[in-house]
C-alpha atoms as a PDB file:
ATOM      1  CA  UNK A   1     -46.934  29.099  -5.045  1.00  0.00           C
ATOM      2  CA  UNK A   2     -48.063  28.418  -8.710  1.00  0.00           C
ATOM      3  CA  UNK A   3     -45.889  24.920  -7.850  1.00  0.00           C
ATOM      4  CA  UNK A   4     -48.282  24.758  -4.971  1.00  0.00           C
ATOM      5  CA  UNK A   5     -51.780  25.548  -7.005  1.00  0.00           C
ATOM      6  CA  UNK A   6     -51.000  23.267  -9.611  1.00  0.00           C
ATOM      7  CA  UNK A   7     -50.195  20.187  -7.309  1.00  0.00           C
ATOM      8  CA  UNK A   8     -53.420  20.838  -5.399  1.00  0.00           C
ATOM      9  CA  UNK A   9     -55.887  20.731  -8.660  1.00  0.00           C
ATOM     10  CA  UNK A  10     -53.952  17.171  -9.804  1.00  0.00           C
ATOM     11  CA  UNK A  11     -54.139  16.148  -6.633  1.00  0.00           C
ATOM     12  CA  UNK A  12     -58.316  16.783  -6.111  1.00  0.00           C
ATOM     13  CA  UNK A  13     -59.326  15.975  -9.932  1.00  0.00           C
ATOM     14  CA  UNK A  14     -61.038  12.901 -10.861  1.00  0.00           C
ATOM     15  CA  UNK A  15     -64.020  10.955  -9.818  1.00  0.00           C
ATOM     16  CA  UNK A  16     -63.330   7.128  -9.697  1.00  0.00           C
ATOM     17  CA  UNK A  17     -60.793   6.086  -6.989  1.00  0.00           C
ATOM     18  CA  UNK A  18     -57.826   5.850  -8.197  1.00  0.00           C
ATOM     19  CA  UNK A  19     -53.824   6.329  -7.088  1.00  0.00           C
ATOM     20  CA  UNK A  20     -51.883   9.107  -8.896  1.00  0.00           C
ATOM     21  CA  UNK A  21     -47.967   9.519  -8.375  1.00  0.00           C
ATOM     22  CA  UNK A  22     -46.695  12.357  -8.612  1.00  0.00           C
ATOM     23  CA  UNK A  23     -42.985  13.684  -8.307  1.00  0.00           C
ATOM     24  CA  UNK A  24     -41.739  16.642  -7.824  1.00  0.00           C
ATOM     25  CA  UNK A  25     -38.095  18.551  -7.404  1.00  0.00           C
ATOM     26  CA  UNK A  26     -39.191  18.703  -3.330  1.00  0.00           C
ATOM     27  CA  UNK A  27     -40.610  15.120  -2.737  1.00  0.00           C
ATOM     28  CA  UNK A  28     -42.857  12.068  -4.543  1.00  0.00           C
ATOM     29  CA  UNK A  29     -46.472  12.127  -3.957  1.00  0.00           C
ATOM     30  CA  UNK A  30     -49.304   9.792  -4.358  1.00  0.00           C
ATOM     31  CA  UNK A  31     -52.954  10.738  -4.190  1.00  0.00           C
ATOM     32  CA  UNK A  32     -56.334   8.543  -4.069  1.00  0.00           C
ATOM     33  CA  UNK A  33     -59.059  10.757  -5.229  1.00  0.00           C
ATOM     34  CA  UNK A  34     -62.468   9.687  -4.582  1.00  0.00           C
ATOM     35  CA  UNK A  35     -66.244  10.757  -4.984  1.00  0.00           C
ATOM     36  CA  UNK A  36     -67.281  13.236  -2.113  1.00  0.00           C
ATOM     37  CA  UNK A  37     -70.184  11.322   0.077  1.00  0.00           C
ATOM     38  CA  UNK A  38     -72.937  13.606  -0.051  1.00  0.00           C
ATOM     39  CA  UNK A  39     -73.483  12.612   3.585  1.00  0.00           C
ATOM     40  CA  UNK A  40     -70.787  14.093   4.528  1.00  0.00           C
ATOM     41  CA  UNK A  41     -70.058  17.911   5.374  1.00  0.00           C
ATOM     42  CA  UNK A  42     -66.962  18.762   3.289  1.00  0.00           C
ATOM     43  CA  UNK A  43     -66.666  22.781   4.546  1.00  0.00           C
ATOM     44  CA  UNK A  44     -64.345  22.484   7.329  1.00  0.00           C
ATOM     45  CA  UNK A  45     -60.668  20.587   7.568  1.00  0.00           C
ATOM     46  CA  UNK A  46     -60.576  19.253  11.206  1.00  0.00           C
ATOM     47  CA  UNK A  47     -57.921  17.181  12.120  1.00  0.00           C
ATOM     48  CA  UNK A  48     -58.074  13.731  14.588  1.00  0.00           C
ATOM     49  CA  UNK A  49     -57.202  15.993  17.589  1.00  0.00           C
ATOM     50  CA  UNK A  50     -59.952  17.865  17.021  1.00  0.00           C
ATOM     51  CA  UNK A  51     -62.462  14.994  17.401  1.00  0.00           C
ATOM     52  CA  UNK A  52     -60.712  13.196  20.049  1.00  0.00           C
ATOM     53  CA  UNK A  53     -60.514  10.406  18.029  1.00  0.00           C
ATOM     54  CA  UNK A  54     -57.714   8.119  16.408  1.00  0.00           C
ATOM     55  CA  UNK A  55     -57.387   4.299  15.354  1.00  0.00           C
ATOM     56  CA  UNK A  56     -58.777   2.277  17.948  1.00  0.00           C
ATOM     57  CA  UNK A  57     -55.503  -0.181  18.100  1.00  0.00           C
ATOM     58  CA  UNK A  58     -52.414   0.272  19.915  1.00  0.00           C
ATOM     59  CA  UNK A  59     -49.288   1.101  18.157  1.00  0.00           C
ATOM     60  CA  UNK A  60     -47.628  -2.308  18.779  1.00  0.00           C
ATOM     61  CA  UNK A  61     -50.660  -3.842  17.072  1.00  0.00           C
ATOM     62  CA  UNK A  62     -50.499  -1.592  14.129  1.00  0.00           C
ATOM     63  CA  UNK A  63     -46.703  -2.670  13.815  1.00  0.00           C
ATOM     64  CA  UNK A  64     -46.846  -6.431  14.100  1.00  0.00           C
ATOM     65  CA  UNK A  65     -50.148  -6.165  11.892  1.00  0.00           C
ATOM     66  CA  UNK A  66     -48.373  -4.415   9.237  1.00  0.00           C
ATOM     67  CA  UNK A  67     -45.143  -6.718   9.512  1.00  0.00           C
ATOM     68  CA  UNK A  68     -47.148  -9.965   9.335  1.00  0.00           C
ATOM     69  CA  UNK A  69     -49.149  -8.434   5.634  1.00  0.00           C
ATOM     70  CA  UNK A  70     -45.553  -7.167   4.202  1.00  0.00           C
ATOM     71  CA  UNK A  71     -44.304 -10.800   4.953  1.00  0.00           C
ATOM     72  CA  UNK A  72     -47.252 -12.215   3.154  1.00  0.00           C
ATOM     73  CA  UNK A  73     -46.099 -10.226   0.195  1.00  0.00           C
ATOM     74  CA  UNK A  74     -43.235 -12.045  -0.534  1.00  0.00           C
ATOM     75  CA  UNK A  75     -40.988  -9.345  -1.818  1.00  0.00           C
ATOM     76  CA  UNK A  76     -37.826  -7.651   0.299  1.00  0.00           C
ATOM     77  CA  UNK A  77     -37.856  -4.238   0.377  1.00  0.00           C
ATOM     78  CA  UNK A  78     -34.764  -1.542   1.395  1.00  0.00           C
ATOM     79  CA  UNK A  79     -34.343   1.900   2.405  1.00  0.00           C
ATOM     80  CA  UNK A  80     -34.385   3.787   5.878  1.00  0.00           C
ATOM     81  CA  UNK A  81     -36.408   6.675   6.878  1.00  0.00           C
ATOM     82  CA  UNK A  82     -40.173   7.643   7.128  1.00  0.00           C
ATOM     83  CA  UNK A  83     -43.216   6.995   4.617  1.00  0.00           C
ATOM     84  CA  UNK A  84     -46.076   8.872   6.283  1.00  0.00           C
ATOM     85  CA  UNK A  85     -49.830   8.499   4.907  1.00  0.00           C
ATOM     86  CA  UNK A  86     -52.457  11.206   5.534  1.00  0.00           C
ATOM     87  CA  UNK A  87     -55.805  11.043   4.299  1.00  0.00           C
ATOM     88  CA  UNK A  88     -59.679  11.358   5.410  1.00  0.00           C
ATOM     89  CA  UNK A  89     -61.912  10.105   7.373  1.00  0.00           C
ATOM     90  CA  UNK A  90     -65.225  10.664   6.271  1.00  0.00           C
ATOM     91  CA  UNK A  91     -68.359  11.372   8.368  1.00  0.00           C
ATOM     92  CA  UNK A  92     -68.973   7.391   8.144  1.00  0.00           C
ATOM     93  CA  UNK A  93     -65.763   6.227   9.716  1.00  0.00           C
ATOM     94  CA  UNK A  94     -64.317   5.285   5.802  1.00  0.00           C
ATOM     95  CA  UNK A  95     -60.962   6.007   4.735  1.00  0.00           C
ATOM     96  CA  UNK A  96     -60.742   8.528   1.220  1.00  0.00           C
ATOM     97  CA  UNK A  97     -58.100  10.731  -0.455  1.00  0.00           C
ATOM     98  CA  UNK A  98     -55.143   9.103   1.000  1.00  0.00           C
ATOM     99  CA  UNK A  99     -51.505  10.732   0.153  1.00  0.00           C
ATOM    100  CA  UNK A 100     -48.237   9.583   0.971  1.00  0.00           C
ATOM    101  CA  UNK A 101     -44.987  11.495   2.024  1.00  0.00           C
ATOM    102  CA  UNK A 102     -41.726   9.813   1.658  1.00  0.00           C
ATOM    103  CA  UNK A 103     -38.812  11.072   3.943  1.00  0.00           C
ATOM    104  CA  UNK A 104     -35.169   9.268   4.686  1.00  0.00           C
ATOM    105  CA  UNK A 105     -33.646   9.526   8.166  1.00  0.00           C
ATOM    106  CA  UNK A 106     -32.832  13.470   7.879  1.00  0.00           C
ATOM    107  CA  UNK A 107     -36.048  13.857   7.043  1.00  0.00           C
ATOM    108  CA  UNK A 108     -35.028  14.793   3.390  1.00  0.00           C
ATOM    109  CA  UNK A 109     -37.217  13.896   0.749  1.00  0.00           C
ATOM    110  CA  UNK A 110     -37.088  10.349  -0.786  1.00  0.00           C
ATOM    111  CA  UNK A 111     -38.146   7.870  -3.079  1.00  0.00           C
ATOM    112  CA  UNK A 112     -38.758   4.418  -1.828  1.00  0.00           C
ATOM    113  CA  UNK A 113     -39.406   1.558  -4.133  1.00  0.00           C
ATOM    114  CA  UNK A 114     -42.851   2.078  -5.313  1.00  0.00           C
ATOM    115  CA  UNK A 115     -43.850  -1.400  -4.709  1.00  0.00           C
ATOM    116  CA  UNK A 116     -42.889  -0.900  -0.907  1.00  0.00           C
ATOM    117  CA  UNK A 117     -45.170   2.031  -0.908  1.00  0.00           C
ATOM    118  CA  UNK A 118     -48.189   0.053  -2.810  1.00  0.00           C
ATOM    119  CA  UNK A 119     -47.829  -2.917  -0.226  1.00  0.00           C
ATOM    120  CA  UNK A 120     -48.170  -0.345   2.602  1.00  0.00           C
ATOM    121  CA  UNK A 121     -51.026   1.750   1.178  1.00  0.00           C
ATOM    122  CA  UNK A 122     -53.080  -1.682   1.040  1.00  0.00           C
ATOM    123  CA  UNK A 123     -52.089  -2.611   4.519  1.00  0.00           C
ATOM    124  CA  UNK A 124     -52.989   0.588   6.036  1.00  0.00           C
ATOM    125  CA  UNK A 125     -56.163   0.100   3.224  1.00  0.00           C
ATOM    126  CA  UNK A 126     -57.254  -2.850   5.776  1.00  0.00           C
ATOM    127  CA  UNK A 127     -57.698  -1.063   8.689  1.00  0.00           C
ATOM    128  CA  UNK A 128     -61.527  -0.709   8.889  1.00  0.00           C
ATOM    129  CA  UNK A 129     -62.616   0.714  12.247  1.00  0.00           C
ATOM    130  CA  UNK A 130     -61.753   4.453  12.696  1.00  0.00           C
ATOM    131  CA  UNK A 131     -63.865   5.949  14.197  1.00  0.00           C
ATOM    132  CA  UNK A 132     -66.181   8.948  12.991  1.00  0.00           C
ATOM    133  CA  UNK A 133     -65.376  12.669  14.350  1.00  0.00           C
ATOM    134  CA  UNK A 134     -68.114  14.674  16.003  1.00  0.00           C
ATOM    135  CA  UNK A 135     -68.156  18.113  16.080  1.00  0.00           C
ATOM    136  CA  UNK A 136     -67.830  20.053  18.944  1.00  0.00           C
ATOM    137  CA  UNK A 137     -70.167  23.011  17.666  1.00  0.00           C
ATOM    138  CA  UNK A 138     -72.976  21.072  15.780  1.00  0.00           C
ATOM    139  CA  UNK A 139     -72.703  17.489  17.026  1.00  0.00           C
ATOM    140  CA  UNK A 140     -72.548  16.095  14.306  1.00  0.00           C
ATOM    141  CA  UNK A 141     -70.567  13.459  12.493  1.00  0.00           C
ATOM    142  CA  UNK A 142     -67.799  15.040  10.106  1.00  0.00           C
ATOM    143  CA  UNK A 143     -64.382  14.368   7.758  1.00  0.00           C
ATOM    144  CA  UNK A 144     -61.411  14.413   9.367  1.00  0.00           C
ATOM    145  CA  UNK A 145     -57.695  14.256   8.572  1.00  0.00           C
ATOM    146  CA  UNK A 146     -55.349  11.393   9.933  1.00  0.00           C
ATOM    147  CA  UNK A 147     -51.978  10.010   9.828  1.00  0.00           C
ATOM    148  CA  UNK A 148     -49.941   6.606   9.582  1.00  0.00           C
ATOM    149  CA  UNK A 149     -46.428   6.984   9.703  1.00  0.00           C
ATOM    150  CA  UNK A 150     -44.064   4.326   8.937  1.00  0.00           C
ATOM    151  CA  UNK A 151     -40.545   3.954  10.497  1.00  0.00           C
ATOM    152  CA  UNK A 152     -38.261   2.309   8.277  1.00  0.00           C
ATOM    153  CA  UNK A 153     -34.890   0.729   8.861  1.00  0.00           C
ATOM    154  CA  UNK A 154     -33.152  -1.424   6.501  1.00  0.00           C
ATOM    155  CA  UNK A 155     -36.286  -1.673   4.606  1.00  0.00           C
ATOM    156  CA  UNK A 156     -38.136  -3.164   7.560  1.00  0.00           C
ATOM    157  CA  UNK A 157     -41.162  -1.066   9.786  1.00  0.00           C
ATOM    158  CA  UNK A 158     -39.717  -0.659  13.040  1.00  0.00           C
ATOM    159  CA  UNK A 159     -42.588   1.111  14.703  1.00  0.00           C
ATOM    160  CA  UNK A 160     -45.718   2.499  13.670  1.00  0.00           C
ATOM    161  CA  UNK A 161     -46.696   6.322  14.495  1.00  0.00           C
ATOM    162  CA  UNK A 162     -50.716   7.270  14.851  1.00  0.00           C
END
């Protein structure tokens, strides 16, 4: 639990945006932290289901997209398994405090290359039209939690999970 505590206040410090890695005996983590937008109600964690609401793409899209930037890159990657992002959506439709989960195909923790992991965070960093979450009890615009999964075979995305 202290494990736990300790993760969460590195993970929500700072002020500038910024990546953080952080590993750990139970998984590698990276965090973005960002300044709150005072727009934006930060009391309540409501996830995409909530809002109705996800990425307004299909999932095919989202794969060949993310295929055709990784080529642009240049660089061959390896590894199988899963490299899932979750972050916010804020009451504006903008993407904040993104964190990344790295799993092989067991679903055991793992580490892929870090530069693999950079080149997806600024794909998925591209994607500019979620949509904003209303609530259901004060119609209003808030934050909201999503996810972009990754499948990875070979060190290629085979399909794309949102």
């Amino acid at each position: 639990m202290i494990k736990f505590v300790i993760l969460l206040l590195l993970l929500t410090a700072g002020t500038a945006a910024q990546s953080q890695n952080f590993i750990l005996s139970y998984g590698e983590f990276m965090d973005t932290t960002v300044v709150a937008n005072p727009k934006c109600n930060d009391k309540y964690l409501i996830y995409f289901y909530h809002v109705n609401t996800r990425y307004p793409v299909s999932t095919q899209s989202l794969l060949s997209e993310s295929k055709a930037f990784l080529s642009k890159t240049g660089q061959k990657y390896t590894g199988s398994g899963y490299v899932t992002f979750r972050f916010m959506i804020n009451c504006e439709g903008k993407m904040q405090r993104v964190r990344v989960m790295q799993v092989d195909d067991d679903y055991k923790p793992k580490h892929f290359d870090k530069r693999f992991v950079s080149d997806l965070n600024d794909y998925i960093h591209t994607l500019d039209r979620w949509e904003t979450g209303l609530s259901a009890f004060k119609m209003e615009n808030v934050n909201y939690i999503a996810y972009l999964s990754f499948r990875i075979k070979n060190g290629e995305v085979i399909n794309v999970i949102h």
